[in-house]
N, C-alpha and C. Protein backbone atom coordinates (compact mmCIF):
# COMPACT_ATOMS: atom_id res chain seq x y z
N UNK A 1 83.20 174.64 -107.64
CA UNK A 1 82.28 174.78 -106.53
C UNK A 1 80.87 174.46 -107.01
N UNK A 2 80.15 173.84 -106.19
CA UNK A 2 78.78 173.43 -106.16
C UNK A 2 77.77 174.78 -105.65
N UNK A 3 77.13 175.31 -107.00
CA UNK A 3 76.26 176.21 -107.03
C UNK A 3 74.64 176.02 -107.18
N UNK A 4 73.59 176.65 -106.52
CA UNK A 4 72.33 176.60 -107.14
C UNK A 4 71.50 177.75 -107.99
N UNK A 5 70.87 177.47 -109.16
CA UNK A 5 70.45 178.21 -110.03
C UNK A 5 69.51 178.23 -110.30
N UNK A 6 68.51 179.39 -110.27
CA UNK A 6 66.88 179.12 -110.36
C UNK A 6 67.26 179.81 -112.44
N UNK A 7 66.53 179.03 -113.17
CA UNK A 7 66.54 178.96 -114.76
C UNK A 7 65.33 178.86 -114.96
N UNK A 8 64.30 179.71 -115.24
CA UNK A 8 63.39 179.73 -116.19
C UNK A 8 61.99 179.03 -114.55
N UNK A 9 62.28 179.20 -113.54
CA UNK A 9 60.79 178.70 -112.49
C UNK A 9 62.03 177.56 -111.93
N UNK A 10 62.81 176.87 -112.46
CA UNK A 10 63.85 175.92 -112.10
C UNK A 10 64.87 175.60 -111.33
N UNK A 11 65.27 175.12 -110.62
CA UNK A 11 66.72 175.38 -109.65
C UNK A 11 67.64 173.89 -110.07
N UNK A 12 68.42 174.43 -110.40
CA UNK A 12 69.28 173.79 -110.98
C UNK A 12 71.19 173.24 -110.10
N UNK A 13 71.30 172.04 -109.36
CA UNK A 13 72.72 172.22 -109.22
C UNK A 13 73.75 172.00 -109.92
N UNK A 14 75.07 172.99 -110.13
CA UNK A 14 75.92 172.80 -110.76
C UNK A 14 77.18 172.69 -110.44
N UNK A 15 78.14 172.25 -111.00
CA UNK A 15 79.28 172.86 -110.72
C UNK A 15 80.06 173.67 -111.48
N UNK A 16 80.46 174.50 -111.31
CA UNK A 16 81.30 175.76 -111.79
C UNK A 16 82.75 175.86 -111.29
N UNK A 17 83.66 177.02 -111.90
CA UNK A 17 84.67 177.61 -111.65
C UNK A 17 84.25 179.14 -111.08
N UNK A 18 84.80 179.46 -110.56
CA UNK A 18 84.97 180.99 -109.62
C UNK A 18 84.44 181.88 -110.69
N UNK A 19 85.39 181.58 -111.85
CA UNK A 19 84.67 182.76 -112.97
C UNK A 19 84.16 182.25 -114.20
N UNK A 20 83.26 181.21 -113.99
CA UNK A 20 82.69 180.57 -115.76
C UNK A 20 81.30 181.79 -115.84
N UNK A 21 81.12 181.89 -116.77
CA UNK A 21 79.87 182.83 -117.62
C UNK A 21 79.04 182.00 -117.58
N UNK A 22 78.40 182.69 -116.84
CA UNK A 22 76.63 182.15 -116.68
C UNK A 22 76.06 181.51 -118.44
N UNK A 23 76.66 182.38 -119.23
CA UNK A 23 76.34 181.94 -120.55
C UNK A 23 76.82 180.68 -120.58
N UNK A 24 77.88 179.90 -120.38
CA UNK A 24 78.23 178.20 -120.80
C UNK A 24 77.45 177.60 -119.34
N UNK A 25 77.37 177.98 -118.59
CA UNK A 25 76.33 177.15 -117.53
C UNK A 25 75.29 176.73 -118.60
N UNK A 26 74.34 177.91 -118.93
CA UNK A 26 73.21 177.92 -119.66
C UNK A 26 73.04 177.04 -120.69
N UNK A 27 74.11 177.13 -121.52
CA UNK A 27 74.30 176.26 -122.57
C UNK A 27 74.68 175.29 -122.68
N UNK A 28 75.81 174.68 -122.12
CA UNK A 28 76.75 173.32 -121.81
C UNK A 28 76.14 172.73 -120.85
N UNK A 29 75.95 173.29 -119.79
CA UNK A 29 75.98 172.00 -118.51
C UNK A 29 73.89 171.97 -118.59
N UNK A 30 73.14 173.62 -118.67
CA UNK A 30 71.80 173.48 -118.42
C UNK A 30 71.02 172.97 -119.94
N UNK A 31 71.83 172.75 -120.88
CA UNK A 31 71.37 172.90 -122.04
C UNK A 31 70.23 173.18 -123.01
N UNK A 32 69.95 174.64 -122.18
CA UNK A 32 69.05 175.65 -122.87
C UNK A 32 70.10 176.10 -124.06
N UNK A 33 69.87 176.11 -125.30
CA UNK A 33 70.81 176.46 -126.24
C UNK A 33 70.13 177.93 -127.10
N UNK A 34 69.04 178.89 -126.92
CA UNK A 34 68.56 179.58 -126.99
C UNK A 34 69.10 180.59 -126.95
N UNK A 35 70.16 181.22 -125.92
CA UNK A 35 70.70 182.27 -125.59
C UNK A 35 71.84 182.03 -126.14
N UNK A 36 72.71 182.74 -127.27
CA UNK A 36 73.80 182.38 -128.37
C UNK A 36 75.12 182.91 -127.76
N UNK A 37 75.93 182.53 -127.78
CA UNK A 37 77.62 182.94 -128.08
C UNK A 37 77.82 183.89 -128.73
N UNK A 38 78.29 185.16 -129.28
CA UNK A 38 78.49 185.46 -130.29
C UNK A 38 80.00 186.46 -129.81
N UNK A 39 80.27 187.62 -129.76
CA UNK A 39 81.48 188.24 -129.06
C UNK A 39 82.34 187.86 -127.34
N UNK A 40 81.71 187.47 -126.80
CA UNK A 40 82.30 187.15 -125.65
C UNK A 40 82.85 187.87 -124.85
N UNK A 41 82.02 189.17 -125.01
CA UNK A 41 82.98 190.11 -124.36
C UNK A 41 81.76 191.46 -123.97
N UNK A 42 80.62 190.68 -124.15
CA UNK A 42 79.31 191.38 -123.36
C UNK A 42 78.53 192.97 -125.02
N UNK A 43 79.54 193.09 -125.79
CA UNK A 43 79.29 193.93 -126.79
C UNK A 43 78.52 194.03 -128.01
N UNK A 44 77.98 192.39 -128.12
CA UNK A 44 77.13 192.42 -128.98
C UNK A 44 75.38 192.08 -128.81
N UNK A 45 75.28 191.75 -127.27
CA UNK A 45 73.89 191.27 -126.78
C UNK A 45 73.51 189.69 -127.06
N UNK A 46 73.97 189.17 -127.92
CA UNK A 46 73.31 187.75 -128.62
C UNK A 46 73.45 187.06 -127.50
N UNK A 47 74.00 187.20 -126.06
CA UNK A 47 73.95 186.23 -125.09
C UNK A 47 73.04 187.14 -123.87
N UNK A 48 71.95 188.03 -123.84
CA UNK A 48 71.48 188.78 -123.14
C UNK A 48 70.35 187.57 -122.52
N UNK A 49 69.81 187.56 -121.25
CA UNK A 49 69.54 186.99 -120.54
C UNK A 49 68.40 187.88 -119.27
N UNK A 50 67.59 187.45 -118.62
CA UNK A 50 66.63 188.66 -117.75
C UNK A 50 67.68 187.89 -116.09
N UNK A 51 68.67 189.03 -115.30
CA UNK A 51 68.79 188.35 -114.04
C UNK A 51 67.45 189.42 -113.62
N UNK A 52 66.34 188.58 -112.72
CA UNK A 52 66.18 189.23 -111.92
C UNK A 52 64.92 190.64 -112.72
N UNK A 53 64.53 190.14 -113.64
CA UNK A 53 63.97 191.06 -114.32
C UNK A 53 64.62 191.96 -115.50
N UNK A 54 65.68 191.92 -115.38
CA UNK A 54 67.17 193.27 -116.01
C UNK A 54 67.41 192.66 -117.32
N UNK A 55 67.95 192.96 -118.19
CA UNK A 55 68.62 192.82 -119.24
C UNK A 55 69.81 192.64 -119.35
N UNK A 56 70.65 191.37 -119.21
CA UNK A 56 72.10 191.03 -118.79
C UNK A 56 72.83 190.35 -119.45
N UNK A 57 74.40 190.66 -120.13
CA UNK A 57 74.77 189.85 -120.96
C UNK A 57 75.36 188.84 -120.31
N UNK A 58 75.14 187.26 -120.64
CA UNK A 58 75.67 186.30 -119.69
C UNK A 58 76.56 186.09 -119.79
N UNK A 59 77.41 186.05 -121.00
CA UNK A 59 78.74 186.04 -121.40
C UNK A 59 79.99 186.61 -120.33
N UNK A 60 79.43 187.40 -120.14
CA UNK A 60 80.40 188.40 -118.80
C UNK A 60 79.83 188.34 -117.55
N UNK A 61 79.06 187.63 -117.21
CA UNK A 61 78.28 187.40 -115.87
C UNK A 61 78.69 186.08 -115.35
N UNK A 62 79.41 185.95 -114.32
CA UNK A 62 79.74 184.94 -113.50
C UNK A 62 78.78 184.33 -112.82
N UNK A 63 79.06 183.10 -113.33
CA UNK A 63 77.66 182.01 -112.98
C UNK A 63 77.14 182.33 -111.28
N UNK A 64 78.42 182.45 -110.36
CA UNK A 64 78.06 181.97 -108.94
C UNK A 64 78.08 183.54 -108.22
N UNK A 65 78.05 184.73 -109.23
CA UNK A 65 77.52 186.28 -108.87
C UNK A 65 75.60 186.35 -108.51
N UNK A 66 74.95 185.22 -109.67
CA UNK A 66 73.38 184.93 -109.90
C UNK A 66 73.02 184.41 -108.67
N UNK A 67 73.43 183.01 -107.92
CA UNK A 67 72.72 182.57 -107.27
C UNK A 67 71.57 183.64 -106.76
N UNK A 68 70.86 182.62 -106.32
CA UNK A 68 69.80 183.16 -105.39
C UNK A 68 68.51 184.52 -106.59
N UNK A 69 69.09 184.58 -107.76
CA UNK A 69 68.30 185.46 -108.49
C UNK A 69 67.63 184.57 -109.19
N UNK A 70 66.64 185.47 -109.71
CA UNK A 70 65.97 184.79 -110.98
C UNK A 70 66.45 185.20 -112.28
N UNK A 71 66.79 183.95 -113.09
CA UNK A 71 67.24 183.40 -114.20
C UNK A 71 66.23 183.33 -115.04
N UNK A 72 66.03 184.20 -116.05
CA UNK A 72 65.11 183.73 -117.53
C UNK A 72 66.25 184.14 -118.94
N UNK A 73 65.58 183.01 -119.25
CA UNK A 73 66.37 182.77 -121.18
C UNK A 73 64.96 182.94 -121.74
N UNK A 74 65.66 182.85 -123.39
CA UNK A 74 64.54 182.71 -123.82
C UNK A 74 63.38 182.03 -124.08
N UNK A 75 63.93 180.42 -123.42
CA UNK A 75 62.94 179.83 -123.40
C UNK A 75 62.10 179.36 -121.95
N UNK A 76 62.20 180.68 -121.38
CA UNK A 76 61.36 180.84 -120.46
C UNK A 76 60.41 181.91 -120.30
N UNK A 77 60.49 182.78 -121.51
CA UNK A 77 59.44 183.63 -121.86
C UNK A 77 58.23 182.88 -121.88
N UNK A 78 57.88 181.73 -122.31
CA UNK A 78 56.82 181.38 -122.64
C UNK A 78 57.06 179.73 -123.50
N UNK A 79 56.32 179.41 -122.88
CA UNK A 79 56.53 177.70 -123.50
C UNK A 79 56.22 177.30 -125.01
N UNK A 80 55.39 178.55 -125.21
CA UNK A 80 55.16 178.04 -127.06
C UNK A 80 54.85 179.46 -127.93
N UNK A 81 56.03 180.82 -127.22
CA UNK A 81 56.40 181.77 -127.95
C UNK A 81 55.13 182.61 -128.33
N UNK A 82 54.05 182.29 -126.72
CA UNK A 82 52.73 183.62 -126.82
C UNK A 82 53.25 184.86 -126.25
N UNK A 83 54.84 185.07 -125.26
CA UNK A 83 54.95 186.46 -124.67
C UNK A 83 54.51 187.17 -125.44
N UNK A 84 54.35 188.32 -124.90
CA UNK A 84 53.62 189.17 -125.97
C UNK A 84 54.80 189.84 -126.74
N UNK A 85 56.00 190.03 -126.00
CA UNK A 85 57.43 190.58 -127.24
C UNK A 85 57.35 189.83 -128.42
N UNK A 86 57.14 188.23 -128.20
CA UNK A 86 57.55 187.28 -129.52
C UNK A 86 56.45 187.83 -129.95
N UNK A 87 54.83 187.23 -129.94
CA UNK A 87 53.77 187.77 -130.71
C UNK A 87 54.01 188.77 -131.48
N UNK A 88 54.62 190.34 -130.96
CA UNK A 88 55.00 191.04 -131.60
C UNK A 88 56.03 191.26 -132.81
N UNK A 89 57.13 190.19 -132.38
CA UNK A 89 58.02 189.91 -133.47
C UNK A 89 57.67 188.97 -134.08
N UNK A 90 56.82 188.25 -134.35
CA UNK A 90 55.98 186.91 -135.77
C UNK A 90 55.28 188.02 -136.39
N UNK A 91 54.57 188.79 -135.76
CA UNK A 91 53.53 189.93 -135.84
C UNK A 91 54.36 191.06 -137.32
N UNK A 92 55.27 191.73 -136.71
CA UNK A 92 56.26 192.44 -137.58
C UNK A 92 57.05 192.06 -138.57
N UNK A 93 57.12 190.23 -138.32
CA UNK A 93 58.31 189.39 -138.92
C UNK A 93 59.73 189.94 -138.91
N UNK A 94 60.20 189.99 -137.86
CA UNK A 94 61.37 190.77 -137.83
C UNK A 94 62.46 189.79 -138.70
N UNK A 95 62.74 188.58 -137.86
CA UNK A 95 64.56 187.95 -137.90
C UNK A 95 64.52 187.43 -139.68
N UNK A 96 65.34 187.95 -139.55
CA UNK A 96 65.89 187.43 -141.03
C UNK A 96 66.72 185.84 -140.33
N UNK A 97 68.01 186.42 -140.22
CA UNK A 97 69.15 184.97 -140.26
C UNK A 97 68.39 184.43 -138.54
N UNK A 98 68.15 185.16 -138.15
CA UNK A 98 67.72 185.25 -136.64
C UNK A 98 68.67 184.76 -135.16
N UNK A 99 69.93 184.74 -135.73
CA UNK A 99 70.96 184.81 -134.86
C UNK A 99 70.61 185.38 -133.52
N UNK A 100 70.32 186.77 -133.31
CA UNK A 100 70.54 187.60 -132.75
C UNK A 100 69.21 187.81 -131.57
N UNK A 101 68.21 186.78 -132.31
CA UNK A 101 66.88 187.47 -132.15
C UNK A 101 66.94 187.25 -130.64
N UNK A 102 67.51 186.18 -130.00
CA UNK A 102 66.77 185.66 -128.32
C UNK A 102 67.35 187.10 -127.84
N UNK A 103 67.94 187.20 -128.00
CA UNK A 103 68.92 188.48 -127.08
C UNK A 103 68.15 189.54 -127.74
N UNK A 104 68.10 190.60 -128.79
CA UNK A 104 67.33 191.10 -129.13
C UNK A 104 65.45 191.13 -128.17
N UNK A 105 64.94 189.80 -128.63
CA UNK A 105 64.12 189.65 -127.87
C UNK A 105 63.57 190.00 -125.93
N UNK A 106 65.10 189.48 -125.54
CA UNK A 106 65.12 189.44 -124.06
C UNK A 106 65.61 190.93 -123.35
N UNK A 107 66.45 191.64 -124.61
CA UNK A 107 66.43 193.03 -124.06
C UNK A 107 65.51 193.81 -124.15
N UNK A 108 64.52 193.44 -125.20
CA UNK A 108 63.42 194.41 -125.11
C UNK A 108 62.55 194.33 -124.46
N UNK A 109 61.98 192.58 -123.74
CA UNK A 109 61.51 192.51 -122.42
C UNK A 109 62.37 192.99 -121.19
N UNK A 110 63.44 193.27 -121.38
CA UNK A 110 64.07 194.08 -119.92
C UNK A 110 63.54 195.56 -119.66
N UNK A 111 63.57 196.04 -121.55
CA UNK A 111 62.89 197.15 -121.76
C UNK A 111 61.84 197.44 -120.96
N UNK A 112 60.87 196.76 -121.43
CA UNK A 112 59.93 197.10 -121.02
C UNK A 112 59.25 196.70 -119.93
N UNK A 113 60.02 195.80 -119.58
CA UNK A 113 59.95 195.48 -117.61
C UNK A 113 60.39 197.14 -116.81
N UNK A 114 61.05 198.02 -117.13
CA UNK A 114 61.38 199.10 -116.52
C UNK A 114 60.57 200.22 -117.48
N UNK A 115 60.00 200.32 -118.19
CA UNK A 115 59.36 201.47 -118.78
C UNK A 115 58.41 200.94 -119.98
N UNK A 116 57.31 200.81 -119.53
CA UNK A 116 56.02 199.57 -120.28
C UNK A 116 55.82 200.69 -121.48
N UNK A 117 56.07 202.02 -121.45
CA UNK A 117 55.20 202.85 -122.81
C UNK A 117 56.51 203.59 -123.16
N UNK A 118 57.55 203.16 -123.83
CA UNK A 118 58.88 203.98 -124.15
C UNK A 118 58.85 204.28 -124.99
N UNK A 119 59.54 205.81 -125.72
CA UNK A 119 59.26 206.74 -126.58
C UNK A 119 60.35 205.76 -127.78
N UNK A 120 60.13 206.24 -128.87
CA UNK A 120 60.96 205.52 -130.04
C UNK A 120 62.50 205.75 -129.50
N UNK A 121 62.91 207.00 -129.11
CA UNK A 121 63.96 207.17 -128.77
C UNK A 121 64.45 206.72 -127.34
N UNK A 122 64.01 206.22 -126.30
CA UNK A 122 64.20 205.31 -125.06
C UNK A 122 64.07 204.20 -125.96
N UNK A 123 63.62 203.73 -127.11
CA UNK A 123 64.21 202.30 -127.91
C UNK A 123 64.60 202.11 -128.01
N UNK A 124 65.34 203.02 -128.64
CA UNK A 124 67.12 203.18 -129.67
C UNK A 124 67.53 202.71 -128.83
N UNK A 125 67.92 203.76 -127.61
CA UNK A 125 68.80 204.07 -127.10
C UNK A 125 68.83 202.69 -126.27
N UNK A 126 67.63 201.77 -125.39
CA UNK A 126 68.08 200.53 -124.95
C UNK A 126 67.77 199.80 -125.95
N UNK A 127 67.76 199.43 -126.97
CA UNK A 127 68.26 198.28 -127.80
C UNK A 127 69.52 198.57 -128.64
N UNK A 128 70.69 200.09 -128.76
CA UNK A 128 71.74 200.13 -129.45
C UNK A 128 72.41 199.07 -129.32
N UNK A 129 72.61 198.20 -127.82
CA UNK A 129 73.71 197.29 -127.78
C UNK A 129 73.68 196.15 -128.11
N UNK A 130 72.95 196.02 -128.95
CA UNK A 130 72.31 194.42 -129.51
C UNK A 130 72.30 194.37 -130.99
N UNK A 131 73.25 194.21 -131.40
CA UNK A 131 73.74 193.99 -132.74
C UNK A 131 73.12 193.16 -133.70
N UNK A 132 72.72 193.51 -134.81
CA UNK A 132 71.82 192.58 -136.16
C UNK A 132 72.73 192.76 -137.35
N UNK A 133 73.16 191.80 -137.40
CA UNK A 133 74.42 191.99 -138.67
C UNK A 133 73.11 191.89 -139.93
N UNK A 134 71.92 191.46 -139.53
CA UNK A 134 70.96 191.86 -140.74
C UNK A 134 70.44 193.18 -141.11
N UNK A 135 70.62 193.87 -140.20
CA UNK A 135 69.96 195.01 -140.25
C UNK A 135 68.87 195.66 -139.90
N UNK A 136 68.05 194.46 -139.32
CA UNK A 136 66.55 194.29 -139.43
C UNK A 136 66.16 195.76 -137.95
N UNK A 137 66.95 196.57 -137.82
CA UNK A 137 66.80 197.67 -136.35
C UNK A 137 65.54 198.37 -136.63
N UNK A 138 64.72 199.14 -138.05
CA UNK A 138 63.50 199.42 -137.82
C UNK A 138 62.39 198.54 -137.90
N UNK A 139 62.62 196.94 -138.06
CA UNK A 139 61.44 195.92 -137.70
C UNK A 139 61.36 195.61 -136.37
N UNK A 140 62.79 195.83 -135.19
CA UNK A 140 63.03 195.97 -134.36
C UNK A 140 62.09 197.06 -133.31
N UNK A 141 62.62 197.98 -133.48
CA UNK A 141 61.36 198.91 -132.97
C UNK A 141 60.30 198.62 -133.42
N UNK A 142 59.81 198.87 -133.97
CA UNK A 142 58.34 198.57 -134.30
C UNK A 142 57.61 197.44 -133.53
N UNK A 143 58.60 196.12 -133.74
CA UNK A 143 57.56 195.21 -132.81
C UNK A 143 57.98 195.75 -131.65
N UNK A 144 59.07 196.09 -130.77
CA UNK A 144 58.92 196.67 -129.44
C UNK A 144 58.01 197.68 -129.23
N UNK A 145 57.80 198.42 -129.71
CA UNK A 145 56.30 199.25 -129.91
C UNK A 145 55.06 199.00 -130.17
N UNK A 146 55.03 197.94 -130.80
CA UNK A 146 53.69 196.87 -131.23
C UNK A 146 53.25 196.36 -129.60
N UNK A 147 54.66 195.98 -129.29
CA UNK A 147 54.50 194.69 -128.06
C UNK A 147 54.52 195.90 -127.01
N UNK A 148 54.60 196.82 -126.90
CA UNK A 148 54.18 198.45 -125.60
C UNK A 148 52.77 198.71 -125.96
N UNK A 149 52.18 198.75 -126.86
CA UNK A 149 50.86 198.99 -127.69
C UNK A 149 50.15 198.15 -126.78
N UNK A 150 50.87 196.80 -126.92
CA UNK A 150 49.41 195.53 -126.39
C UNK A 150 49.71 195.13 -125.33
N UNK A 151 50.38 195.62 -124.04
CA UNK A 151 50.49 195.52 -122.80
C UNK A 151 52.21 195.05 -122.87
N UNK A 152 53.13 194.71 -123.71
CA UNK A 152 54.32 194.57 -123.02
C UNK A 152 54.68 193.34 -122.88
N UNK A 153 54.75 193.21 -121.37
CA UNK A 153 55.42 192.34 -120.79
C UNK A 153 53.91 191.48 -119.96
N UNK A 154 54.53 189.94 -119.43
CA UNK A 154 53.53 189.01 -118.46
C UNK A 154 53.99 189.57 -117.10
């Protein structure tokens, strides 16, 4: 079926199956390659995505559930990585291998799209599901706290 997709200010037509993951839209057919693959089964974050403002793993999100929402990846934070989340993470130097980081990144702007001044522990607790096989979880907070410090979110 022939779907439309607003991506990053963009509307995009595609075609899809009933149940493809907004994540291979994104990647294969829109080829934003930013937002990663990694479990496929919504549990590790590396494919997290903003519908609509929210924090969403695309992997498990059916492309033609979105229409009509707004679609941001990560490379619609900002065209040359001034959001103020990234600033914050160059700022902290978080990513090591940096696999993980867009998703990482895009949940903590979901973060803080719903709660601009969150306590260390409203951190944890919304960034647990976003996995860093580096480890890097207290450079993690910190720039999400850096980036609540200096207003957050655009």
């Amino acid at each position: 079926m022939q779907i439309n997709l607003k991506i990053n200010k963009k509307t995009y037509s595609v075609e899809v199956s009933e149940d493809e993951p907004l994540l291979w839209v994104i990647r294969d057919k829109i080829k934003l390659t930013g937002t990663k693959y990694s479990c496929g089964k919504g549990l590790c974050g590396a494919c997290t995505v903003l519908i609509d403002n929210i924090a969403l793993r695309s992997c498990i999100t059916p492309a033609i559930s979105v229409q009509n929402k707004e679609i941001t990846t990560i490379e619609g934070l900002s065209e040359n990585g001034t959001h103020p989340v990234q600033e914050a993470w160059k700022e902290i130097d978080v990513p090591q291998c940096g696999y993980c980081q867009s998703g990482q990144i895009m949940n903590a702007v979901g973060l803080l799209n719903k709660n601009a001044h969150p306590s260390e522990t409203e951190i944890d607790k919304a960034m647990q599901g976003n996995i860093c096989r580096c480890g890097t979880y207290p450079k993690i907070k910190a720039a999400v706290m850096l980036a609540s410090e200096k207003g957050g979110v655009k």
